[in-house]
PDB file of N, CA and C in Angstrom:
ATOM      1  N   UNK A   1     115.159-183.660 229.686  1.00  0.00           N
ATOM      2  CA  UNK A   1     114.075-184.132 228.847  1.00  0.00           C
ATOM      3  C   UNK A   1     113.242-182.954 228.354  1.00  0.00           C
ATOM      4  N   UNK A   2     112.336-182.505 229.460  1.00  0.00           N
ATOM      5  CA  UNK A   2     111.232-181.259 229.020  1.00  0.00           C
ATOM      6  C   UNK A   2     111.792-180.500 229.739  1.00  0.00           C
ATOM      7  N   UNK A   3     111.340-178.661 229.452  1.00  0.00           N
ATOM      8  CA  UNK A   3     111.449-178.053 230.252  1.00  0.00           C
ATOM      9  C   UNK A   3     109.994-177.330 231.138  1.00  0.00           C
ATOM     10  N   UNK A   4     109.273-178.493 230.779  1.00  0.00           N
ATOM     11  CA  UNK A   4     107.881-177.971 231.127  1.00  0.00           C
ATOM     12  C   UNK A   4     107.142-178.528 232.376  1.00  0.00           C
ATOM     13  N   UNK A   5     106.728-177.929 233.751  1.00  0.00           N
ATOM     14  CA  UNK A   5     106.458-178.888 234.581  1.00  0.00           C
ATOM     15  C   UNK A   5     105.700-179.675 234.392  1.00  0.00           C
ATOM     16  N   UNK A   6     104.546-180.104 233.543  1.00  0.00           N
ATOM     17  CA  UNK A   6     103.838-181.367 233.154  1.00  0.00           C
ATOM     18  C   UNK A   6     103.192-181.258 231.810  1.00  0.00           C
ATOM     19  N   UNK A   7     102.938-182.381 231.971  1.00  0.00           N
ATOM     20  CA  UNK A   7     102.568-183.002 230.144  1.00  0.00           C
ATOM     21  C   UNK A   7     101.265-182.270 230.275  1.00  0.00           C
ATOM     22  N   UNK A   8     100.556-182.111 230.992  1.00  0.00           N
ATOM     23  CA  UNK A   8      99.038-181.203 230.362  1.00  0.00           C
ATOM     24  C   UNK A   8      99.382-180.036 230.474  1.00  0.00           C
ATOM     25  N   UNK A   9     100.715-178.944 230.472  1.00  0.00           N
ATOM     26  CA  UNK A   9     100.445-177.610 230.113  1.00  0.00           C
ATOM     27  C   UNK A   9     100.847-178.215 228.359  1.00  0.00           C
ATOM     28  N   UNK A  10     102.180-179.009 228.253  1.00  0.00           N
ATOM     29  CA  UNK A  10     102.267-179.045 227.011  1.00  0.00           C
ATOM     30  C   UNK A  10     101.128-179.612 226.055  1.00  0.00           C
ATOM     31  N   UNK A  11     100.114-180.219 226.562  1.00  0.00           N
ATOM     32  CA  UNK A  11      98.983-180.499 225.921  1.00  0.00           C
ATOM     33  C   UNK A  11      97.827-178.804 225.330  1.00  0.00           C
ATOM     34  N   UNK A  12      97.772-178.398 226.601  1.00  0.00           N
ATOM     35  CA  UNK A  12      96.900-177.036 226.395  1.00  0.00           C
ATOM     36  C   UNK A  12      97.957-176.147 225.490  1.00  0.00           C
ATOM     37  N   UNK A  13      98.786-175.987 225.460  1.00  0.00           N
ATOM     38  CA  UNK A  13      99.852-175.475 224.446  1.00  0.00           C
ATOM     39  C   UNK A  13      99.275-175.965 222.948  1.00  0.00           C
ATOM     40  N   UNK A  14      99.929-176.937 222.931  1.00  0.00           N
ATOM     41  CA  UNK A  14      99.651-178.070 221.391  1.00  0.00           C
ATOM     42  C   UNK A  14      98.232-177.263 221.168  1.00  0.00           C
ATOM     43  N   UNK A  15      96.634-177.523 221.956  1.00  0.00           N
ATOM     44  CA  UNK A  15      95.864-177.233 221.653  1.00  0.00           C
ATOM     45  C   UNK A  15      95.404-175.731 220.984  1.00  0.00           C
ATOM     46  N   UNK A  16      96.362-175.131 221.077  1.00  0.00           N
ATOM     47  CA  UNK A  16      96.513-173.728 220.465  1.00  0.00           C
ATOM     48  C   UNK A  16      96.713-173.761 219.511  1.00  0.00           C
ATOM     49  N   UNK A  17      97.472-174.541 218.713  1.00  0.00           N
ATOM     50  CA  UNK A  17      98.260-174.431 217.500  1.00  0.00           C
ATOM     51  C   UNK A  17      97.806-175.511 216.998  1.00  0.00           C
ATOM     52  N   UNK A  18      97.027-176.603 217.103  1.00  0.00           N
ATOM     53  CA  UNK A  18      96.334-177.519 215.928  1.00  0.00           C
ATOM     54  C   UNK A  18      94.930-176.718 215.508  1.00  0.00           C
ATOM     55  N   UNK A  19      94.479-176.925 214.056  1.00  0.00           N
ATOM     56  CA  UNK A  19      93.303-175.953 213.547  1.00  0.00           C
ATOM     57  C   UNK A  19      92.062-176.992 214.222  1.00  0.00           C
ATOM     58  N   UNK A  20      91.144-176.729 214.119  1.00  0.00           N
ATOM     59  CA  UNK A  20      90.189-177.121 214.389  1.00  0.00           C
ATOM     60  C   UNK A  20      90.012-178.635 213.869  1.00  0.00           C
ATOM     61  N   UNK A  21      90.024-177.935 212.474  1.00  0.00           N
ATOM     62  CA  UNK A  21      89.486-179.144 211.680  1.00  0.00           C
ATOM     63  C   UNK A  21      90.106-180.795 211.992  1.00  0.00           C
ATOM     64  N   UNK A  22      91.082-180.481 212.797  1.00  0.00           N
ATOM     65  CA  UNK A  22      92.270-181.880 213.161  1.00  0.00           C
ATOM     66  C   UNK A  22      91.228-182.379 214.379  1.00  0.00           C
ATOM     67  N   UNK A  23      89.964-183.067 214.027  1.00  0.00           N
ATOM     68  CA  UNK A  23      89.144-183.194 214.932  1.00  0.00           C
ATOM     69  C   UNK A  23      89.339-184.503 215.868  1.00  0.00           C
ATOM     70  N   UNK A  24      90.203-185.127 215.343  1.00  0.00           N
ATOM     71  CA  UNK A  24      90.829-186.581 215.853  1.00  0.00           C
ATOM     72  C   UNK A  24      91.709-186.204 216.900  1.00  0.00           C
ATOM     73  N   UNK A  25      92.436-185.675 216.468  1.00  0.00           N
ATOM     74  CA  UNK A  25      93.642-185.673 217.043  1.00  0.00           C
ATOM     75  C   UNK A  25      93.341-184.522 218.455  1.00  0.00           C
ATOM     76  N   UNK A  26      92.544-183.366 218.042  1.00  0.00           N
ATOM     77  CA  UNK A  26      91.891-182.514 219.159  1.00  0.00           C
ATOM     78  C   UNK A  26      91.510-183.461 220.619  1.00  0.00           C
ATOM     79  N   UNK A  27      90.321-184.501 219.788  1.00  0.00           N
ATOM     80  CA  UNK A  27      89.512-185.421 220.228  1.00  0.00           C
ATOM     81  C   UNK A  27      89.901-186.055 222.018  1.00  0.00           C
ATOM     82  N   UNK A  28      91.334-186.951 220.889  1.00  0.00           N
ATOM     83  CA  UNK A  28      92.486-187.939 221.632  1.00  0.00           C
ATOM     84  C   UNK A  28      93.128-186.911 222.778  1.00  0.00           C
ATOM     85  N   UNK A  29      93.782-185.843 222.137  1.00  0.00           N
ATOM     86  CA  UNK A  29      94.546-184.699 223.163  1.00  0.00           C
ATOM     87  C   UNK A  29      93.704-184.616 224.330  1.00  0.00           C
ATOM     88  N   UNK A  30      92.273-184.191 224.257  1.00  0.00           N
ATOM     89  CA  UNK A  30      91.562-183.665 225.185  1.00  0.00           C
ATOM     90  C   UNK A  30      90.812-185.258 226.461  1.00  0.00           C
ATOM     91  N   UNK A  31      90.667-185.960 225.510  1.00  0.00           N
ATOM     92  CA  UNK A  31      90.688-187.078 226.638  1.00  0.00           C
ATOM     93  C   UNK A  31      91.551-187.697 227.195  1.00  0.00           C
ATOM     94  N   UNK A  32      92.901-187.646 226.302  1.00  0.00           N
ATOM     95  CA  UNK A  32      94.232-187.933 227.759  1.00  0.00           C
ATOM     96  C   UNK A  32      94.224-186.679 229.050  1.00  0.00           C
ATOM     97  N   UNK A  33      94.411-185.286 228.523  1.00  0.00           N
ATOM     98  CA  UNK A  33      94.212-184.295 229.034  1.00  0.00           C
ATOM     99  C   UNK A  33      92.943-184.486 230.497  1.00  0.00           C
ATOM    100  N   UNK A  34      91.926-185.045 230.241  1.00  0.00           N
ATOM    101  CA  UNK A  34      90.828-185.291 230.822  1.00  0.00           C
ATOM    102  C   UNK A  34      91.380-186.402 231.785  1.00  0.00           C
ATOM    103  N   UNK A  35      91.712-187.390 231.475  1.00  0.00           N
ATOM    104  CA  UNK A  35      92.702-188.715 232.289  1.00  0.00           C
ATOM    105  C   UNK A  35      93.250-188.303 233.396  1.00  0.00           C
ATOM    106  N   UNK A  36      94.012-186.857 233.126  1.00  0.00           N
ATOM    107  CA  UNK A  36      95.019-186.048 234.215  1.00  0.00           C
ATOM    108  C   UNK A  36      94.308-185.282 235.218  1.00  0.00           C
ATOM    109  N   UNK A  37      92.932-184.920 235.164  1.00  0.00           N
ATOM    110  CA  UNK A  37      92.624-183.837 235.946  1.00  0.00           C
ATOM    111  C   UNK A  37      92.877-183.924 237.539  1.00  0.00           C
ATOM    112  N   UNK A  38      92.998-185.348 237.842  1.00  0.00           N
ATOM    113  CA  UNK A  38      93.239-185.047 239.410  1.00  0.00           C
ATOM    114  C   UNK A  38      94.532-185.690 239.741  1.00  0.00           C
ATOM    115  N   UNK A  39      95.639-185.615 238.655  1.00  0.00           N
ATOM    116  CA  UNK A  39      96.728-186.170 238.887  1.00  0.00           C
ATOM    117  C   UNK A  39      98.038-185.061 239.319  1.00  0.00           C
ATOM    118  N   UNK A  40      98.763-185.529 240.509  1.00  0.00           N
ATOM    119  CA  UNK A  40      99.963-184.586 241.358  1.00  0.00           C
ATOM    120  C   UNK A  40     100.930-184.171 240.032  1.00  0.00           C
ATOM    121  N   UNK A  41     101.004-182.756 239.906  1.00  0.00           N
ATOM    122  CA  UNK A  41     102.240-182.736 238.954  1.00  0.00           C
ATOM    123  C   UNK A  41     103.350-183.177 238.678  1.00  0.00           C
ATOM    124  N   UNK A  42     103.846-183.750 239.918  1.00  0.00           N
ATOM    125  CA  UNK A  42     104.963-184.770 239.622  1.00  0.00           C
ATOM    126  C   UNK A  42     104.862-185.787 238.998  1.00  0.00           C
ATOM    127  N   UNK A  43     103.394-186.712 238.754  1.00  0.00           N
ATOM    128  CA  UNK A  43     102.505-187.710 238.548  1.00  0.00           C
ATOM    129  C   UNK A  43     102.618-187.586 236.646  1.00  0.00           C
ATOM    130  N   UNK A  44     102.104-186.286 236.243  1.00  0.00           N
ATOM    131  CA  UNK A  44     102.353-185.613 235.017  1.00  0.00           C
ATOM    132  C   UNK A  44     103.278-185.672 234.769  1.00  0.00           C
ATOM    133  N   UNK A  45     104.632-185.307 235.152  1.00  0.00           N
ATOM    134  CA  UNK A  45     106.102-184.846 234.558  1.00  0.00           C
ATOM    135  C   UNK A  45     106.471-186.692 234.573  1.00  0.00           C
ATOM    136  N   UNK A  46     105.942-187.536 234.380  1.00  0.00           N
ATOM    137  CA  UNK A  46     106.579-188.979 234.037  1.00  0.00           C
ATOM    138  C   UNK A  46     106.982-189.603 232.922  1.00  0.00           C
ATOM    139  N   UNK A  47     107.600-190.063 232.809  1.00  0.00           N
ATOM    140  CA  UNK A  47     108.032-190.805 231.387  1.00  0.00           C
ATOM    141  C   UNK A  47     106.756-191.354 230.943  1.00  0.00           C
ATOM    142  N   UNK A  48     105.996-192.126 232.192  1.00  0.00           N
ATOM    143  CA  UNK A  48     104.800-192.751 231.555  1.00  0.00           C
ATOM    144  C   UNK A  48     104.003-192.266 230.812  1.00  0.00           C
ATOM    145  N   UNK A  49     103.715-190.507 231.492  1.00  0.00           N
ATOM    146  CA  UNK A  49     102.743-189.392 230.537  1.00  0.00           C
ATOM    147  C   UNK A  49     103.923-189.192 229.256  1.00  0.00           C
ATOM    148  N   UNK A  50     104.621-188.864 229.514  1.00  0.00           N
ATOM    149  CA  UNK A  50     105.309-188.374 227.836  1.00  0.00           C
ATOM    150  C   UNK A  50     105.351-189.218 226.935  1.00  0.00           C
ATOM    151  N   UNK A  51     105.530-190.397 227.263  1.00  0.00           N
ATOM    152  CA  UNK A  51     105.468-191.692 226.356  1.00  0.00           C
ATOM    153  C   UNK A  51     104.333-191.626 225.727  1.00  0.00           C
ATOM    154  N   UNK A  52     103.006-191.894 226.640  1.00  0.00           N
ATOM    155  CA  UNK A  52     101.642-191.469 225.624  1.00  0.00           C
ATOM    156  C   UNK A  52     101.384-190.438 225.058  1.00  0.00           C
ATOM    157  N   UNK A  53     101.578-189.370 225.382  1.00  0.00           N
ATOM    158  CA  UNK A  53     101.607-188.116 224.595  1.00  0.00           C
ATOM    159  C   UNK A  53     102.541-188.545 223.083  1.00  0.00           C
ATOM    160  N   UNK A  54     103.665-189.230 223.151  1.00  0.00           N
ATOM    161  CA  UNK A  54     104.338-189.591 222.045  1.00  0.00           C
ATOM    162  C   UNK A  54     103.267-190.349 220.939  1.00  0.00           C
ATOM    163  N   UNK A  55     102.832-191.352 221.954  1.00  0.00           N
ATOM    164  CA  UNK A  55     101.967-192.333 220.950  1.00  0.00           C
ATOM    165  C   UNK A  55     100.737-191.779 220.553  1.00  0.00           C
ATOM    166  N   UNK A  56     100.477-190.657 220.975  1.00  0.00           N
ATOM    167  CA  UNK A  56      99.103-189.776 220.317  1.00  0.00           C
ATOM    168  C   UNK A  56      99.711-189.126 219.051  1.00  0.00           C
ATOM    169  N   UNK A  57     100.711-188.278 219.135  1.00  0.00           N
ATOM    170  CA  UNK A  57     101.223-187.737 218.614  1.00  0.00           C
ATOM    171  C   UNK A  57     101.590-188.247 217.727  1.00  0.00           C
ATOM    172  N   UNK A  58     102.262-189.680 217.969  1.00  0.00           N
ATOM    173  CA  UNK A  58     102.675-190.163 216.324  1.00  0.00           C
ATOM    174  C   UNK A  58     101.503-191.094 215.405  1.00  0.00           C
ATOM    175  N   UNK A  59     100.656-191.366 216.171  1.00  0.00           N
ATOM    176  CA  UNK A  59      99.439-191.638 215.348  1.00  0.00           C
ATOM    177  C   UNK A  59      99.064-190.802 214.660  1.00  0.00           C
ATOM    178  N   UNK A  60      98.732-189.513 214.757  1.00  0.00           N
ATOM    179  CA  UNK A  60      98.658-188.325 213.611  1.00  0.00           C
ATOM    180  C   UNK A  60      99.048-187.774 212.695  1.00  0.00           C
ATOM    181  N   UNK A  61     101.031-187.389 213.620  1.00  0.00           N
ATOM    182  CA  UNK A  61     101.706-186.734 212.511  1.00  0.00           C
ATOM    183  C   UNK A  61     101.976-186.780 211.600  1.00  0.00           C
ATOM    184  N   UNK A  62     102.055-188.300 210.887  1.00  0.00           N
ATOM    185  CA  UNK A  62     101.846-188.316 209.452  1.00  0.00           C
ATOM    186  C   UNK A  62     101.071-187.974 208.528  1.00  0.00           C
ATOM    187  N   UNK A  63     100.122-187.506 208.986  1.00  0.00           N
ATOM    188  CA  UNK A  63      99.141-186.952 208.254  1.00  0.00           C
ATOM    189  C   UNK A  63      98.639-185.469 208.168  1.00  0.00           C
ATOM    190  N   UNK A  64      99.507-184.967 208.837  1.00  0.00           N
ATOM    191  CA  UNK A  64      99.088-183.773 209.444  1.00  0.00           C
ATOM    192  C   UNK A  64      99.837-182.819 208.241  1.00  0.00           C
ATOM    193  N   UNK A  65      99.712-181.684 208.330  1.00  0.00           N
ATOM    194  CA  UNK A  65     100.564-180.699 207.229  1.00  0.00           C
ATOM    195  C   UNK A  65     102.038-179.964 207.960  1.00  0.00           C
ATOM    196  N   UNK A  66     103.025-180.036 206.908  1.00  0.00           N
ATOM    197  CA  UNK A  66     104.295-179.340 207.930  1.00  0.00           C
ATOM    198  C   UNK A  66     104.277-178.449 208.765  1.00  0.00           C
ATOM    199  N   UNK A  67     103.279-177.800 207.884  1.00  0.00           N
ATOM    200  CA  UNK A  67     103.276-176.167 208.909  1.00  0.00           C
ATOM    201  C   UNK A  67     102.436-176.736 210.088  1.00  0.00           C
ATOM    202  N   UNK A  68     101.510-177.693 210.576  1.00  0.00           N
ATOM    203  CA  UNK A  68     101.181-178.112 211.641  1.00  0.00           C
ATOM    204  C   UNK A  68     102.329-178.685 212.937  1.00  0.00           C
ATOM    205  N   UNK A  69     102.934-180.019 211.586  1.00  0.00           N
ATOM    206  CA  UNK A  69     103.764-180.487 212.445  1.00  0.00           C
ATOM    207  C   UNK A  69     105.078-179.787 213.234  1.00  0.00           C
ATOM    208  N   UNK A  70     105.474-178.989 212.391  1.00  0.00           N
ATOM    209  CA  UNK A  70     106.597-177.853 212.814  1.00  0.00           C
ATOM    210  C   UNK A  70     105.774-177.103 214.434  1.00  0.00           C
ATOM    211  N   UNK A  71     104.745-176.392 214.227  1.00  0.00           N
ATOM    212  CA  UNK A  71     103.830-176.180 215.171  1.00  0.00           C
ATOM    213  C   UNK A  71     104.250-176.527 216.186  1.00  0.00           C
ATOM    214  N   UNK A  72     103.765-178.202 216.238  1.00  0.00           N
ATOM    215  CA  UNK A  72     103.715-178.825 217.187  1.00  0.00           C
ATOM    216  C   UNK A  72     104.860-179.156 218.081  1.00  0.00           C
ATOM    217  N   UNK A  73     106.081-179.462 216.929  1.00  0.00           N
ATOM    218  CA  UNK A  73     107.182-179.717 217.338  1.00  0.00           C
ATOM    219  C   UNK A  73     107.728-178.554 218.191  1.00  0.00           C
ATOM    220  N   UNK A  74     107.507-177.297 217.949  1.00  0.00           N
ATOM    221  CA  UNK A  74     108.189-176.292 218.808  1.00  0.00           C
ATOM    222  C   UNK A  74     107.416-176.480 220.461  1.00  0.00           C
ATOM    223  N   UNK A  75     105.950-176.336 220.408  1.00  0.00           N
ATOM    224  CA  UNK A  75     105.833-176.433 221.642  1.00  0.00           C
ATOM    225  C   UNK A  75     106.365-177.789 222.450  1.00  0.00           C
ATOM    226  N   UNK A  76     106.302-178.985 222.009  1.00  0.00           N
ATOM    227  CA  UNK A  76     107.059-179.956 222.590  1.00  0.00           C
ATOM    228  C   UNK A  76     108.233-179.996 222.839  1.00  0.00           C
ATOM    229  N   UNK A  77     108.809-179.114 221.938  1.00  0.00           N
ATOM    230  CA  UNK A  77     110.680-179.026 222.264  1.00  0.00           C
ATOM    231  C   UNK A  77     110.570-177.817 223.031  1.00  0.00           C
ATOM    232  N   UNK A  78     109.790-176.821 223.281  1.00  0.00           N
ATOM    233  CA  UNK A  78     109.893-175.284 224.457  1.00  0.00           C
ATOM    234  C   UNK A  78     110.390-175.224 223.846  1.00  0.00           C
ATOM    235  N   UNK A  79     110.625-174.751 222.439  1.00  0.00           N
ATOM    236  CA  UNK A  79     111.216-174.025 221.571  1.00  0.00           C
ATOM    237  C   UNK A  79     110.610-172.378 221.266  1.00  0.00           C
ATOM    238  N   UNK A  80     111.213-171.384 220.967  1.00  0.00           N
ATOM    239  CA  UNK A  80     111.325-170.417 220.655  1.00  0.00           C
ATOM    240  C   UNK A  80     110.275-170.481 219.160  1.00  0.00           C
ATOM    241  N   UNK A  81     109.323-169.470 219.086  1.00  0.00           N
ATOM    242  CA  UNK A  81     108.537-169.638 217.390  1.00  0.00           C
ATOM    243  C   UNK A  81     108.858-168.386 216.881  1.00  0.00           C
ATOM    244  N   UNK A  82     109.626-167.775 215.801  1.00  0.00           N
ATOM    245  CA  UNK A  82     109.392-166.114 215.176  1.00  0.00           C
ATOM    246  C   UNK A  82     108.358-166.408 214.757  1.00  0.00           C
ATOM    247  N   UNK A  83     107.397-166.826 214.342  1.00  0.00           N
ATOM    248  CA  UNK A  83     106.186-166.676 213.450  1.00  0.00           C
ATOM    249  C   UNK A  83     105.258-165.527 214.284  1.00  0.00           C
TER     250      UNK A  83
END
């Protein structure tokens, strides 16, 4: 699936690479993010967390600009960026 041990590093990731101005979507990230703070990392690495991370994520991306969404998509896939 991921190669990341839990959904809130890939959250603090994402948060690097959306601009500011994406104040919604910042918003949403940081209060799921907030949801997790006292949760076991195994607790994190669940389908249940990635699933919502999905449904945040796709509430936005349509609206968002390629060069965002590309962004985003690499850190969610642990993908490699040349940029």
């Amino acid at each position: 699936m991921h190669d990341y041990p839990c959904v809130n590093y890939v959250i603090r990731r994402m948060l690097k690479v959306i601009p500011l101005t994406e104040e919604k979507l910042i918003y949403d990230l940081n209060l799921f993010l907030g949801k997790m703070w006292n949760q076991a990392p195994e607790v994190t690495m669940s389908e249940e967390y990635w699933n919502y991370l999905n449904v945040i994520l796709n509430k936005y991306l349509s609206t968002l600009p390629e060069e965002i969404v590309n962004k985003i998509r690499i850190v969610y896939n642990n993908e490699s960026s040349n940029t």
